[in-house]
PDB file of N, CA and C in Angstrom:
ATOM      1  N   UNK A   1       0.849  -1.181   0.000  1.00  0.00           N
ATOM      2  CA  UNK A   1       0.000   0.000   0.000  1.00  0.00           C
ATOM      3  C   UNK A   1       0.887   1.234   0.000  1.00  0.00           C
ATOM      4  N   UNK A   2       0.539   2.159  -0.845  1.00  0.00           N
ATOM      5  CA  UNK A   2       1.340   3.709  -1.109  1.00  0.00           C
ATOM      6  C   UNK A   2       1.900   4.464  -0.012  1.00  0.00           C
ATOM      7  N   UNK A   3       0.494   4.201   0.262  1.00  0.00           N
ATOM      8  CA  UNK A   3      -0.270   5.329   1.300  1.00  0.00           C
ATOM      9  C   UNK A   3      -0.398   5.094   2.888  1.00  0.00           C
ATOM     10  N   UNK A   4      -0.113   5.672   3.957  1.00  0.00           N
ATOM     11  CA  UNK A   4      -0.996   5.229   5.528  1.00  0.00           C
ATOM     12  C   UNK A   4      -2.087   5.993   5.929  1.00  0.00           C
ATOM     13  N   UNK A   5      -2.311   6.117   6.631  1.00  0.00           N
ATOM     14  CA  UNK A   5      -3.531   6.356   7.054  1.00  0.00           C
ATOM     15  C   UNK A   5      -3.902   7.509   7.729  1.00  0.00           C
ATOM     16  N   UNK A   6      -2.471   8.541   7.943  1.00  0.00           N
ATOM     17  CA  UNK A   6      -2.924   9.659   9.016  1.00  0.00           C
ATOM     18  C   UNK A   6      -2.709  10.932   8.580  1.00  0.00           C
ATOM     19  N   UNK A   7      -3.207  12.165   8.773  1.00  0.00           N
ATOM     20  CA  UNK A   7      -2.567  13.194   8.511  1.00  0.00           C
ATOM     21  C   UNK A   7      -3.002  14.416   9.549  1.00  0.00           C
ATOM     22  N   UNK A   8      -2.228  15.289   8.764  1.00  0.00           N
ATOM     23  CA  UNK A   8      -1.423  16.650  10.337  1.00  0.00           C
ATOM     24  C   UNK A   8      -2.023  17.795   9.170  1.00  0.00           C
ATOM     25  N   UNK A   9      -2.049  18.811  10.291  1.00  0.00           N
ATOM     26  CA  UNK A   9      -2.027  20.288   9.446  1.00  0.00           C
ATOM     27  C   UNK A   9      -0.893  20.885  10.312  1.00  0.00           C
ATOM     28  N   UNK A  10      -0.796  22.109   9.379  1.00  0.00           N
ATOM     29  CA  UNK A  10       0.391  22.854   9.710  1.00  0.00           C
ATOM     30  C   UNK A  10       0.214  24.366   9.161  1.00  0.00           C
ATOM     31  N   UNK A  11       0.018  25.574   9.696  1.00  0.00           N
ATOM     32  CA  UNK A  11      -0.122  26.945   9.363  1.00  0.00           C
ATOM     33  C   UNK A  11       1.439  27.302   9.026  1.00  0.00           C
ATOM     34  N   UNK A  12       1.929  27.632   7.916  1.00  0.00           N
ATOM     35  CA  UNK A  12       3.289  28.153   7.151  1.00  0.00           C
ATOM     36  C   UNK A  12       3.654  29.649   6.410  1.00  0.00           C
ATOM     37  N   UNK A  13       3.967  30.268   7.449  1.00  0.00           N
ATOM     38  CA  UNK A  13       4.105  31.277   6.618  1.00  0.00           C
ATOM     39  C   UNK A  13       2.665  32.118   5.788  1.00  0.00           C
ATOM     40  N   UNK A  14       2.960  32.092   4.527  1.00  0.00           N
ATOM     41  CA  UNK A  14       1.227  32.537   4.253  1.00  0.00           C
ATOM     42  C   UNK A  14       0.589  31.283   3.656  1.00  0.00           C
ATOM     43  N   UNK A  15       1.427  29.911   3.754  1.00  0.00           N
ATOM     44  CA  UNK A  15       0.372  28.502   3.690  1.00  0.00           C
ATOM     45  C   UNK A  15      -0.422  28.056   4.767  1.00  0.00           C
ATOM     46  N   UNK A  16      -1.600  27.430   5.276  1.00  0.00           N
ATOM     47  CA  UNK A  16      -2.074  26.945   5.598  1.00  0.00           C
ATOM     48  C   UNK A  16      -1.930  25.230   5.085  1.00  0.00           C
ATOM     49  N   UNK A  17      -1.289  24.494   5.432  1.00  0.00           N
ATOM     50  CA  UNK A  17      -1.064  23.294   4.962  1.00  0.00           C
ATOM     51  C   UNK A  17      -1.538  22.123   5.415  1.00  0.00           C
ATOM     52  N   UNK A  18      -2.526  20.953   4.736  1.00  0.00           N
ATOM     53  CA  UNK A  18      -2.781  19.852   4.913  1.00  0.00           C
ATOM     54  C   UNK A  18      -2.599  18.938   4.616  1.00  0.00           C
ATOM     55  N   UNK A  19      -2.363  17.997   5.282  1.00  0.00           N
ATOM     56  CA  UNK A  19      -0.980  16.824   4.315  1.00  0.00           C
ATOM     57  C   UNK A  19      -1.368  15.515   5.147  1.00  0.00           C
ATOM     58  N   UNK A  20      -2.034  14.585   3.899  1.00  0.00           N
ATOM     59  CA  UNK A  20      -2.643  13.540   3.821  1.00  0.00           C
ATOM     60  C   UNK A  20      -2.239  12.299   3.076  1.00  0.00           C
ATOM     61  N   UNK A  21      -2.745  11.302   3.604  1.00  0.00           N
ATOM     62  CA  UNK A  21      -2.399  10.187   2.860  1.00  0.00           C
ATOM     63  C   UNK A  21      -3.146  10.253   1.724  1.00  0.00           C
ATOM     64  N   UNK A  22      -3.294   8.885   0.755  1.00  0.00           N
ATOM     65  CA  UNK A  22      -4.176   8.484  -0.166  1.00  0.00           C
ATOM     66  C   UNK A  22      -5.644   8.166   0.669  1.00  0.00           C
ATOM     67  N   UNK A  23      -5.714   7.785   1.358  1.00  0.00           N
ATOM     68  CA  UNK A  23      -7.346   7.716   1.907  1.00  0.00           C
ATOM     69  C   UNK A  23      -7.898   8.929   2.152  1.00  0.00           C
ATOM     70  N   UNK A  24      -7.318   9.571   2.731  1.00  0.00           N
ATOM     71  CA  UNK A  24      -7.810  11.030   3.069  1.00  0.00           C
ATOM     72  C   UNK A  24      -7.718  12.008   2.211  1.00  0.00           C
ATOM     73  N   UNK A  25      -7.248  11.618   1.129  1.00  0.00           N
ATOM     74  CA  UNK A  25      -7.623  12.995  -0.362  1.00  0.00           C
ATOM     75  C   UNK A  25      -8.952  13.743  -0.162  1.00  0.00           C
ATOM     76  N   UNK A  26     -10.217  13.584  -0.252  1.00  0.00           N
ATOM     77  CA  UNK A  26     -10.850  14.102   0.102  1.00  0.00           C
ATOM     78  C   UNK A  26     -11.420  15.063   0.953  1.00  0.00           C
ATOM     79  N   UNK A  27     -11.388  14.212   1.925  1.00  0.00           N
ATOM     80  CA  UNK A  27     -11.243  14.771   3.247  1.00  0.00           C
ATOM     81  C   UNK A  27      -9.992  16.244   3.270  1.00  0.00           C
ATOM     82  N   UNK A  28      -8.929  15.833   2.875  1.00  0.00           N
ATOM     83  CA  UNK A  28      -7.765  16.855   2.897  1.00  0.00           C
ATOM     84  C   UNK A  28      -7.964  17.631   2.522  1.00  0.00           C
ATOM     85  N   UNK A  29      -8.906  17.991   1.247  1.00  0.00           N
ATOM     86  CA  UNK A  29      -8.913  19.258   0.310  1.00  0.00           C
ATOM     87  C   UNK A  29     -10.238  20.003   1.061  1.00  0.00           C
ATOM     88  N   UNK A  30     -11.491  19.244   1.837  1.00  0.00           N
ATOM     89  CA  UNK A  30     -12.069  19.977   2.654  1.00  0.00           C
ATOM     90  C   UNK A  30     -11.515  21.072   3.684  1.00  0.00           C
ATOM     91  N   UNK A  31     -10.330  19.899   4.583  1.00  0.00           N
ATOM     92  CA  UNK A  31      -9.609  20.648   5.500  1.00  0.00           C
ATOM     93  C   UNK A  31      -8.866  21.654   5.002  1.00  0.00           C
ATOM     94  N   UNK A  32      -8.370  21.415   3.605  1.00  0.00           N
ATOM     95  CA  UNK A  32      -7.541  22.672   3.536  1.00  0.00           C
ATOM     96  C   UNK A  32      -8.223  23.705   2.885  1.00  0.00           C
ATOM     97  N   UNK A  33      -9.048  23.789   2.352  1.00  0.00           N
ATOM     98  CA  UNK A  33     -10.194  24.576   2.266  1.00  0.00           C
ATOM     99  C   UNK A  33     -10.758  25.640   3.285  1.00  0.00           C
ATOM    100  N   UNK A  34     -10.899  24.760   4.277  1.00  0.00           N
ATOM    101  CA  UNK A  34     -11.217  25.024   5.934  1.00  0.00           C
ATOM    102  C   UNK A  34     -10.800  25.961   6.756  1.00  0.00           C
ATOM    103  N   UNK A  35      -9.533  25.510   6.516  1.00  0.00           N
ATOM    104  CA  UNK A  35      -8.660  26.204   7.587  1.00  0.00           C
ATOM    105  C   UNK A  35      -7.790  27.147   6.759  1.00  0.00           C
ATOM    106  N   UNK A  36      -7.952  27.296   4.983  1.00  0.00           N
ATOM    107  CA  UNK A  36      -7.656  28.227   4.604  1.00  0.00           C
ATOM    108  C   UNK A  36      -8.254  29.532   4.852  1.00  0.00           C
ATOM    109  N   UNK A  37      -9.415  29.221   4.283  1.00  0.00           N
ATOM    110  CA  UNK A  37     -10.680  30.477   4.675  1.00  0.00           C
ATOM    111  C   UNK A  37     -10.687  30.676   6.438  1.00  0.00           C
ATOM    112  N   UNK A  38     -10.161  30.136   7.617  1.00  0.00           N
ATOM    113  CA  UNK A  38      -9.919  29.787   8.654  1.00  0.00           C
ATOM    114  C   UNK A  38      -8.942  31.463   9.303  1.00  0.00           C
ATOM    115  N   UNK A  39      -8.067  31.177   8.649  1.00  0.00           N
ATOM    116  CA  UNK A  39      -6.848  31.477   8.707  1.00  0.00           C
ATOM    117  C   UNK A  39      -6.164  32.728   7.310  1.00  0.00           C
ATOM    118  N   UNK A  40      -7.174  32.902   6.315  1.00  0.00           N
ATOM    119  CA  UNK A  40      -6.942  33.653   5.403  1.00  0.00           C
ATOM    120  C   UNK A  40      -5.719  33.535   4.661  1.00  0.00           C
ATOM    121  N   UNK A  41      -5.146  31.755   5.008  1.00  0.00           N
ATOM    122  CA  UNK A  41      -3.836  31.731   4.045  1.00  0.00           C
ATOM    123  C   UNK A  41      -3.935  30.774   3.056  1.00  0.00           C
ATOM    124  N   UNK A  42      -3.033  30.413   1.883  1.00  0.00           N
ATOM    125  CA  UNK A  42      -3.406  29.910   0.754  1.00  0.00           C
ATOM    126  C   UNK A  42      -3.234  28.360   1.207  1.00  0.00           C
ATOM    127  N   UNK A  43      -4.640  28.010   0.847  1.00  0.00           N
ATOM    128  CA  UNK A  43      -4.365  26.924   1.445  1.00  0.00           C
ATOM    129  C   UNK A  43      -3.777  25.688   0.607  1.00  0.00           C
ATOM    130  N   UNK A  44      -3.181  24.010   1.080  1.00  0.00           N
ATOM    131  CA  UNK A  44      -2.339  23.962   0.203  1.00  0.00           C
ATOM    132  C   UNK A  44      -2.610  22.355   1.086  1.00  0.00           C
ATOM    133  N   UNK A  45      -3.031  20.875  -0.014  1.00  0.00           N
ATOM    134  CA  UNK A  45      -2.804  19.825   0.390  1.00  0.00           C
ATOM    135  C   UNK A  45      -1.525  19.493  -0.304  1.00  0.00           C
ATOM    136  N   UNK A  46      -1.344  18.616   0.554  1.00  0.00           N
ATOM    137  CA  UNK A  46      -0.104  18.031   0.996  1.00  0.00           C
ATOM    138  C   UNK A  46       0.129  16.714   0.861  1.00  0.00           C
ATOM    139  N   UNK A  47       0.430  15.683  -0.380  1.00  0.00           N
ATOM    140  CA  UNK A  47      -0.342  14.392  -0.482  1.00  0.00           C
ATOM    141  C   UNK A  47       1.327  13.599  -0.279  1.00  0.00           C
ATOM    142  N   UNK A  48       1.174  12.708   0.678  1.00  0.00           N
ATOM    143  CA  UNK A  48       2.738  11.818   0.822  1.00  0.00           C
ATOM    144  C   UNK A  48       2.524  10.687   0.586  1.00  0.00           C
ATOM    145  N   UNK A  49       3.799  10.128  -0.144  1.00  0.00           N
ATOM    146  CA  UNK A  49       3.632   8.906  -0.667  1.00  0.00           C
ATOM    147  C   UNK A  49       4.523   8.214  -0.436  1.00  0.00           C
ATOM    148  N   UNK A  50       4.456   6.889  -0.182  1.00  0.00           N
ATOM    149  CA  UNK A  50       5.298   6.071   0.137  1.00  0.00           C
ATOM    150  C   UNK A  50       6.878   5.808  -1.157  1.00  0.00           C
ATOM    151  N   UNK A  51       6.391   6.284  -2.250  1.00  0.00           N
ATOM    152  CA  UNK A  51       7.317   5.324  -2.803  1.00  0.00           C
ATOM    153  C   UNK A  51       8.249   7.129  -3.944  1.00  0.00           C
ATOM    154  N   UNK A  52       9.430   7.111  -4.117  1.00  0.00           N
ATOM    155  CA  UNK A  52       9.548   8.180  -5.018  1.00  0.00           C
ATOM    156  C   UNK A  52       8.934   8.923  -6.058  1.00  0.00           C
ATOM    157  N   UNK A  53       9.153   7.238  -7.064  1.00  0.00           N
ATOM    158  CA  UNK A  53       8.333   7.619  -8.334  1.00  0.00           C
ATOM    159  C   UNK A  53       7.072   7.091  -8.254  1.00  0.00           C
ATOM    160  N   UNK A  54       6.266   8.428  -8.420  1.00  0.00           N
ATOM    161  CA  UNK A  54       4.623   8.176  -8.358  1.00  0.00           C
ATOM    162  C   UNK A  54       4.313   7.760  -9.607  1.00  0.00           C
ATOM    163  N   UNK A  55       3.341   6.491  -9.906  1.00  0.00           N
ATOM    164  CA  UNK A  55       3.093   6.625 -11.703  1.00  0.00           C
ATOM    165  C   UNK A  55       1.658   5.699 -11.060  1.00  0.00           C
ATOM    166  N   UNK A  56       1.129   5.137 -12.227  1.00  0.00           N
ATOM    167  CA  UNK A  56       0.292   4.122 -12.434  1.00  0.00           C
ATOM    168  C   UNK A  56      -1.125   4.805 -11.638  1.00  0.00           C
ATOM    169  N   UNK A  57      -2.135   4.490 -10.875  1.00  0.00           N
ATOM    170  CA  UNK A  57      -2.952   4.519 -10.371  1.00  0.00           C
ATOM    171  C   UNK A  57      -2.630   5.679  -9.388  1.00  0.00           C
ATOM    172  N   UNK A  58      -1.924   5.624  -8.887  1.00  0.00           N
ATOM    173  CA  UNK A  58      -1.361   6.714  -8.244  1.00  0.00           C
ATOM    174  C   UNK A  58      -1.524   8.618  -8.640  1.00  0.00           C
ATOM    175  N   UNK A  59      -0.807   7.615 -10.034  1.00  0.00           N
ATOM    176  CA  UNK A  59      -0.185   8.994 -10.671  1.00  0.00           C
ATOM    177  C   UNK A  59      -1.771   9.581 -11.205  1.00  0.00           C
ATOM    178  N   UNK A  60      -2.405   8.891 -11.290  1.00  0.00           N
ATOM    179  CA  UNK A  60      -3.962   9.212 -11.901  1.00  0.00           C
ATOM    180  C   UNK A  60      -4.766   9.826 -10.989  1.00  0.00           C
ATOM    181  N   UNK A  61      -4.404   9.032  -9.863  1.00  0.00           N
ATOM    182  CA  UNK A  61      -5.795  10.306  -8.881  1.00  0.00           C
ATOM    183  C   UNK A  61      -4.573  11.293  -8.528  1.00  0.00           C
ATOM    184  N   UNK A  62      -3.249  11.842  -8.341  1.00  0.00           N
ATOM    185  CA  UNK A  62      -2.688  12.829  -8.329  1.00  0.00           C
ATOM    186  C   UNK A  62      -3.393  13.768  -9.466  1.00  0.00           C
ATOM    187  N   UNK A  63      -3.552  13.813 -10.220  1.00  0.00           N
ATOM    188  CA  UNK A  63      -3.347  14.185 -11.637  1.00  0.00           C
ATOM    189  C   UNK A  63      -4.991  14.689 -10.991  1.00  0.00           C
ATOM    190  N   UNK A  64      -6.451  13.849 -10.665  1.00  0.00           N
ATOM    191  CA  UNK A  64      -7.595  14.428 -10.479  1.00  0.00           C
ATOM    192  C   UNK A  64      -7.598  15.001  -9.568  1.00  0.00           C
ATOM    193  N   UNK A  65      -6.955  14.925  -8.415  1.00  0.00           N
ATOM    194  CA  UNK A  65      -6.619  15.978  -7.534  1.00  0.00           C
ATOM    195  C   UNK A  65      -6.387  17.282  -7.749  1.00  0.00           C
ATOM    196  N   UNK A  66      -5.084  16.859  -8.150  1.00  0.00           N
ATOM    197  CA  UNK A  66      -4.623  18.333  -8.688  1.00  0.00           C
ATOM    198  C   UNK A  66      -5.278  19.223  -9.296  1.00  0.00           C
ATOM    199  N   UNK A  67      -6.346  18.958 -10.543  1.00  0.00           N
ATOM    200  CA  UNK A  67      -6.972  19.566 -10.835  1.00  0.00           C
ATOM    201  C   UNK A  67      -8.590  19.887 -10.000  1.00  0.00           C
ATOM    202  N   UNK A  68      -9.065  18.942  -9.598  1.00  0.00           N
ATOM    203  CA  UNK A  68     -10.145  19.297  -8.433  1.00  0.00           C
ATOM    204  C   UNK A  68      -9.616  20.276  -7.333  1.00  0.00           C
ATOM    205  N   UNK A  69      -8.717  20.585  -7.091  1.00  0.00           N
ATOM    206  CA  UNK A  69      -8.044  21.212  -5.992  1.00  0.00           C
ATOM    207  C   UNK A  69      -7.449  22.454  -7.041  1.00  0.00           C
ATOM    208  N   UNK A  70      -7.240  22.487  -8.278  1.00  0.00           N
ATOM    209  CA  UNK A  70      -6.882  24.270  -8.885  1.00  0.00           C
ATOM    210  C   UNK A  70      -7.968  24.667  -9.010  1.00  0.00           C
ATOM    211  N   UNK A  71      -9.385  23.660  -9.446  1.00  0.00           N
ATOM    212  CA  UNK A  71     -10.830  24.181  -9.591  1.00  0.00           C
ATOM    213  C   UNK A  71     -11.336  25.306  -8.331  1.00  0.00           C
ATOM    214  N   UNK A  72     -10.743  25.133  -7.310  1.00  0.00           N
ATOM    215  CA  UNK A  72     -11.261  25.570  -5.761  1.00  0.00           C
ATOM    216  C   UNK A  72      -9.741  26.100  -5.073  1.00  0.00           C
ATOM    217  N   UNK A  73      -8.682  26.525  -5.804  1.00  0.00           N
ATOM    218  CA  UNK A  73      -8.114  27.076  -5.746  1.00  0.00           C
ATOM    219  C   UNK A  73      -6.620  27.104  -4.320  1.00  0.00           C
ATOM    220  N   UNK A  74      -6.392  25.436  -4.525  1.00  0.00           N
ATOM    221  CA  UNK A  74      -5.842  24.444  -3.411  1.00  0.00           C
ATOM    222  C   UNK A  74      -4.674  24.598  -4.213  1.00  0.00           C
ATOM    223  N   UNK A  75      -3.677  24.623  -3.793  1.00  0.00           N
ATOM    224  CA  UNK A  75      -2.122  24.110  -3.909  1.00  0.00           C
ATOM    225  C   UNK A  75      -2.136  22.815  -3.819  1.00  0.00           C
ATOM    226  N   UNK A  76      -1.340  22.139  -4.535  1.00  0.00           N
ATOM    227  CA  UNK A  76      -0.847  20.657  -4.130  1.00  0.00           C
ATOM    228  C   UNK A  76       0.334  20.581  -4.295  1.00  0.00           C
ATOM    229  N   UNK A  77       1.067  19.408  -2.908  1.00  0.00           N
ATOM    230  CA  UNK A  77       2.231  19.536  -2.973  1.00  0.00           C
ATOM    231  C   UNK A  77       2.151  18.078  -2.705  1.00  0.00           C
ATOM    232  N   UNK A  78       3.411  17.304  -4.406  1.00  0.00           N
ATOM    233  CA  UNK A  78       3.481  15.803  -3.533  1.00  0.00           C
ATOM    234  C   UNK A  78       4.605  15.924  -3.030  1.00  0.00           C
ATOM    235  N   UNK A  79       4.609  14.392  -2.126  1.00  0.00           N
ATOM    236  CA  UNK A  79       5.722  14.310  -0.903  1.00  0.00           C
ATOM    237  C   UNK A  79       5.888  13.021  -1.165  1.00  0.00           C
ATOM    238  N   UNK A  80       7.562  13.007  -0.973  1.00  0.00           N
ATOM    239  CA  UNK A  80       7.456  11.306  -0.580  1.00  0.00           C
ATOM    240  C   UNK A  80       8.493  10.708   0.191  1.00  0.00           C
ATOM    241  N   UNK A  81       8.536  10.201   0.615  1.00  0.00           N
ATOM    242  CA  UNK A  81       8.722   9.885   2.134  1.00  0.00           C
ATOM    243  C   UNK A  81      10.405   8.625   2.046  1.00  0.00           C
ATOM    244  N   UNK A  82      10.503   8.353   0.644  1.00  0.00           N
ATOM    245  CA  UNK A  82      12.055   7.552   0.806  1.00  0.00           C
ATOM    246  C   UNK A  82      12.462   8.045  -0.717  1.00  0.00           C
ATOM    247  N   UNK A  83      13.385   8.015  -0.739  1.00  0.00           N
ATOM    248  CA  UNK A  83      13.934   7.706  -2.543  1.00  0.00           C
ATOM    249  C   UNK A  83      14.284   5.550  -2.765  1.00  0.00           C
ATOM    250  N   UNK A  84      13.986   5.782  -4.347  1.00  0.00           N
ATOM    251  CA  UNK A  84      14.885   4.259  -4.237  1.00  0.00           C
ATOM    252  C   UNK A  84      15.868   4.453  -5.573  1.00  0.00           C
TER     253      UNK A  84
END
């Protein structure tokens, strides 16, 4: 599995940042939504992934993210958590 299961927010500067696994995509772009308008800073999910290179299934809901999240005016930032 890519992905675990938990995620954190974090207020940055003028980001507001939410940073989620793959289960919580959803959910994440609410929160950062949230606590953008919250906090009046740009808000910005935060998606971490287990593995460097993102591709395949992965790379596909990145890709609908990303754009569901410029629709509503979300930053996305991927992350990933080892190199190989």
């Amino acid at each position: 599995m890519p992905f675990a299961s938990r995620s954190f927010r974090r207020a940055r500067d003028d980001y507001e940042v939410e940073s989620d696994f793959s289960e919580l995509t959803i959910e994440g772009i609410g929160q950062a939504l949230h606590y953008g308008d919250l906090t009046g800073q740009q808000p910005v999910l935060a998606l971490i992934s287990a593995y460097y290179n993102i591709s395949g299934a992965e790379q596909e809901k990145l890709e609908y993210v990303s754009g569901l999240c410029a629709a509503h005016g979300v930053e996305v930032w991927a992350l990933t958590t080892r190199r190989e």
